[in-house]
Protein backbone atom coordinates (compact mmCIF):
# COMPACT_ATOMS: atom_id res chain seq x y z
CA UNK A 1 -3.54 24.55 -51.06
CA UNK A 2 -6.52 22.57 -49.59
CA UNK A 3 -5.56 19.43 -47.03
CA UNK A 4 -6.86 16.92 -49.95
CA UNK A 5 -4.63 18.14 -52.45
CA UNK A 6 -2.08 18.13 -50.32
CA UNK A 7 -2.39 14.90 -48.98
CA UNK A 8 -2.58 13.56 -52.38
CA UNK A 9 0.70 15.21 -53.55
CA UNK A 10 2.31 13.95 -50.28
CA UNK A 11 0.85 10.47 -51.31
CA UNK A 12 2.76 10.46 -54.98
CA UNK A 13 6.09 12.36 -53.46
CA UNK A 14 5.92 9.07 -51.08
CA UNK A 15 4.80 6.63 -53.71
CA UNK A 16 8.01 7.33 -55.80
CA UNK A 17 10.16 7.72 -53.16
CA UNK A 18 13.05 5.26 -52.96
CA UNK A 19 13.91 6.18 -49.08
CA UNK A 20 12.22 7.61 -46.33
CA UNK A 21 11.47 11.66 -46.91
CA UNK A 22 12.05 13.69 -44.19
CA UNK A 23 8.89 17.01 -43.31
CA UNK A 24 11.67 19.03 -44.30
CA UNK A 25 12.39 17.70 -47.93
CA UNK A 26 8.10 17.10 -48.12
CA UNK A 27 7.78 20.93 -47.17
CA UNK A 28 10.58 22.35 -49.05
CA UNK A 29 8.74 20.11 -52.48
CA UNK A 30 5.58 21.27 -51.76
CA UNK A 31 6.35 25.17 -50.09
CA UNK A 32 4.17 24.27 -47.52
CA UNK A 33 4.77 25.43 -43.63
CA UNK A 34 5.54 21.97 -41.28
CA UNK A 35 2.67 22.42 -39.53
CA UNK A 36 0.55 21.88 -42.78
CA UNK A 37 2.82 18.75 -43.59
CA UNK A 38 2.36 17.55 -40.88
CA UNK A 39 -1.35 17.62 -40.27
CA UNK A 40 -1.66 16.25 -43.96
CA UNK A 41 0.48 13.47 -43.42
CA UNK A 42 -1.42 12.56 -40.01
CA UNK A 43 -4.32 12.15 -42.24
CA UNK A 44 -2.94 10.29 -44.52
CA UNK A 45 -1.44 8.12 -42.80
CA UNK A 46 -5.15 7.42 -40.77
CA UNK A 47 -7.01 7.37 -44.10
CA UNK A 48 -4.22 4.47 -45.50
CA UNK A 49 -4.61 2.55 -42.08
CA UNK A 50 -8.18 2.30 -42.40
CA UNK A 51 -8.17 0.84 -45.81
CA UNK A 52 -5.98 -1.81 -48.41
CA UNK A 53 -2.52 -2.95 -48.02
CA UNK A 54 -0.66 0.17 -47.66
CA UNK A 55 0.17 2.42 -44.58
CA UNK A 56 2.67 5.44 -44.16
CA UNK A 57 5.31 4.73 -41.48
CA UNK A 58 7.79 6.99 -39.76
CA UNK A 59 11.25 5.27 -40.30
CA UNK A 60 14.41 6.47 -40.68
CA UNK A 61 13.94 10.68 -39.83
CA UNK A 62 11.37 10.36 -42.73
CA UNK A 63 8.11 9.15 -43.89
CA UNK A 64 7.62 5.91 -46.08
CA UNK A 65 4.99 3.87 -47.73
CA UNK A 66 4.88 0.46 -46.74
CA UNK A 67 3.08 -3.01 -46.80
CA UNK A 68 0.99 -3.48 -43.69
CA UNK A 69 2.93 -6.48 -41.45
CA UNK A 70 -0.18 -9.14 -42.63
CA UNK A 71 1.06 -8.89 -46.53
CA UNK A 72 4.52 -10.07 -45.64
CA UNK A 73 3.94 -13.45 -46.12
CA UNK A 74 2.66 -13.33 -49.59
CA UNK A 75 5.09 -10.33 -51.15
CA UNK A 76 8.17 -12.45 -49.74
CA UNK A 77 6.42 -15.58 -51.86
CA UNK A 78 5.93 -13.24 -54.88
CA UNK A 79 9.40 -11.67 -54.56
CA UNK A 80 11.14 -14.81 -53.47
CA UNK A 81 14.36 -12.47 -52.31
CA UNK A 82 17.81 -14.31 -51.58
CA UNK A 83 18.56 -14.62 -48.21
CA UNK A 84 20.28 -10.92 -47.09
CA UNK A 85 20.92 -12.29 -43.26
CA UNK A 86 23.94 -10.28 -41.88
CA UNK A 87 26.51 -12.46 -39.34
CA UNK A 88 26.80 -12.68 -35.75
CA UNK A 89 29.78 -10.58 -36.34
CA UNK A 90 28.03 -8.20 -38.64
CA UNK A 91 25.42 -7.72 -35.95
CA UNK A 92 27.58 -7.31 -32.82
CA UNK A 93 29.69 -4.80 -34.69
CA UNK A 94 26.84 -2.98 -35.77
CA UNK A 95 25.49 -3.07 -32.14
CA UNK A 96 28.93 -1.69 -30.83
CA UNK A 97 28.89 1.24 -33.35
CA UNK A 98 25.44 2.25 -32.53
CA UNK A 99 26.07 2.79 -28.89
CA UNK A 100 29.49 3.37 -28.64
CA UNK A 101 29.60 5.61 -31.63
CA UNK A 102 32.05 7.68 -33.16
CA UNK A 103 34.31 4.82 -32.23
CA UNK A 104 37.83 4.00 -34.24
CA UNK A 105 38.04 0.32 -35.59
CA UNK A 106 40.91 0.03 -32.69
CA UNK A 107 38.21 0.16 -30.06
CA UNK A 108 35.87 -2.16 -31.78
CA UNK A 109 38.84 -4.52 -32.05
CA UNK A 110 39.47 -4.21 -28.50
CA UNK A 111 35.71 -4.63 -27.40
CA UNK A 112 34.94 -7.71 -29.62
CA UNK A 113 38.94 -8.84 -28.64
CA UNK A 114 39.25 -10.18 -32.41
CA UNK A 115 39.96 -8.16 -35.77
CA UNK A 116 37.05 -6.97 -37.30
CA UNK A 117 38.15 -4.99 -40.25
CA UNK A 118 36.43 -7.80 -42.46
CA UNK A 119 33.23 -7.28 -41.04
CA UNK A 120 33.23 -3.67 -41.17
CA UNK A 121 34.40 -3.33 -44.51
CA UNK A 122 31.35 -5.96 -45.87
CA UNK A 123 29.18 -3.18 -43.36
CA UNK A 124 30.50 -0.88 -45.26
CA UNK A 125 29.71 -2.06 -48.44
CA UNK A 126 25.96 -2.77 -48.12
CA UNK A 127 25.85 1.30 -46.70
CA UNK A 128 25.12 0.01 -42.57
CA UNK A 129 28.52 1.99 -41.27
CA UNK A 130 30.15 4.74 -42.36
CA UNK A 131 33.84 5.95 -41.74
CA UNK A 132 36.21 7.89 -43.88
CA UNK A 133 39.99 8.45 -43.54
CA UNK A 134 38.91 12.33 -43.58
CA UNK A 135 37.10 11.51 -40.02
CA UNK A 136 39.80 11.07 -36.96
CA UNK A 137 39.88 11.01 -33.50
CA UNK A 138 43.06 13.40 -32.74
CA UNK A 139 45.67 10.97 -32.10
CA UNK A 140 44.04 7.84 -33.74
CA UNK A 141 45.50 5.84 -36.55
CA UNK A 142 42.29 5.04 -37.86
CA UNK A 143 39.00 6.65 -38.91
CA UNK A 144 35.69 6.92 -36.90
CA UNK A 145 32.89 4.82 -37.55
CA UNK A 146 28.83 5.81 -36.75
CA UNK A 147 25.74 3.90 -37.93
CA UNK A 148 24.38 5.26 -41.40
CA UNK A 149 20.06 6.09 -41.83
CA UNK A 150 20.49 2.80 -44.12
CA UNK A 151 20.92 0.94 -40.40
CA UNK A 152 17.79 2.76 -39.35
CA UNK A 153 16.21 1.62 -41.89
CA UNK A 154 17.35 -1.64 -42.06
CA UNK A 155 16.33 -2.42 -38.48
CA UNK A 156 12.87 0.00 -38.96
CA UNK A 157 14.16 2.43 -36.72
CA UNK A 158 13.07 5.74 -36.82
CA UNK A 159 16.12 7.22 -34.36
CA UNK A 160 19.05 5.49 -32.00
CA UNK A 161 16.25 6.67 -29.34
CA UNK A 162 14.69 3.54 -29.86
CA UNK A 163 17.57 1.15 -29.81
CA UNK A 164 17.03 -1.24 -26.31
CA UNK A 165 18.63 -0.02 -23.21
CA UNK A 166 22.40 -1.00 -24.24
CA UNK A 167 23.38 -3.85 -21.61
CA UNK A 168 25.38 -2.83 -18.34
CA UNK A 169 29.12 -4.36 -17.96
């Protein structure tokens, strides 16, 4: 398969995606080797930057298609979406589960000193944590709980790696 096809195939496969695709999921789609992917998607993602609204950003572990920052304005006027804003609470327990994760909802109790089962089922719920009672520290009462790729995304993270230096005590 030439380059152009397969950065055009790459192009719909993104285009329909509803979440970031990983090389592995574009290569295993399109039977091509990573290094092929790869080098397609690099030119792609120059050809997109050089022209319209569009660009292809890593996010997430994956690749995604994406309104360049300067549309924002306009798309949030056409879309007009409700305010999605999560808490102070929401936001310090997400930042405790990030760094400190696995962590038990005993220790984020402890390191927020208040009861935060509220806030991390409604974190829960909108896919930003994850925890089952299947996953247990030995000894603990209560399940683990780790970020999910939805935080990644939500924050346009592409890994933890790029979280800020977490704060010394």
């Amino acid at each position: 398969m030439s380059e152009p096809d397969l950065k055009s195939i790459l192009h719909a496969l993104l285009f329909v995606a509803d979440a970031p695709l990983s090389v592995e999921t574009l290569c295993e789609v399109t039977g091509e080797p990573v290094e092929t992917v790869e080098v397609a998607l690099r030119a792609l993602q120059s050809e997109l930057a050089e022209r319209g609204a569009i660009q292809l950003v890593a996010i997430a572990g994956g690749y995604q298609l994406a309104t360049k920052p300067e549309y924002a304005f306009y798309i949030a006027r056409l879309l007009n979406p409700p305010q999605k804003r999560l808490s102070k609470a929401a936001l310090e327990t997400l930042a405790i589960i990030a760094y400190e994760q696995p962590i038990t909802q005993a220790q984020i109790d402890a390191l927020r000193g208040v009861d935060s089962s509220h806030t991390v089922r409604h974190l829960l719920a909108r896919g930003l944590r994850s925890g089952t009672r299947a996953q247990r520290r030995s000894g603990e009462a209560h399940p683990v709980r780790r970020y999910t790729p939805k935080f990644l995304h939500y924050f346009g993270l592409n890994s933890l790696d790029e979280l800020p230096e977490k704060p010394s005590d």
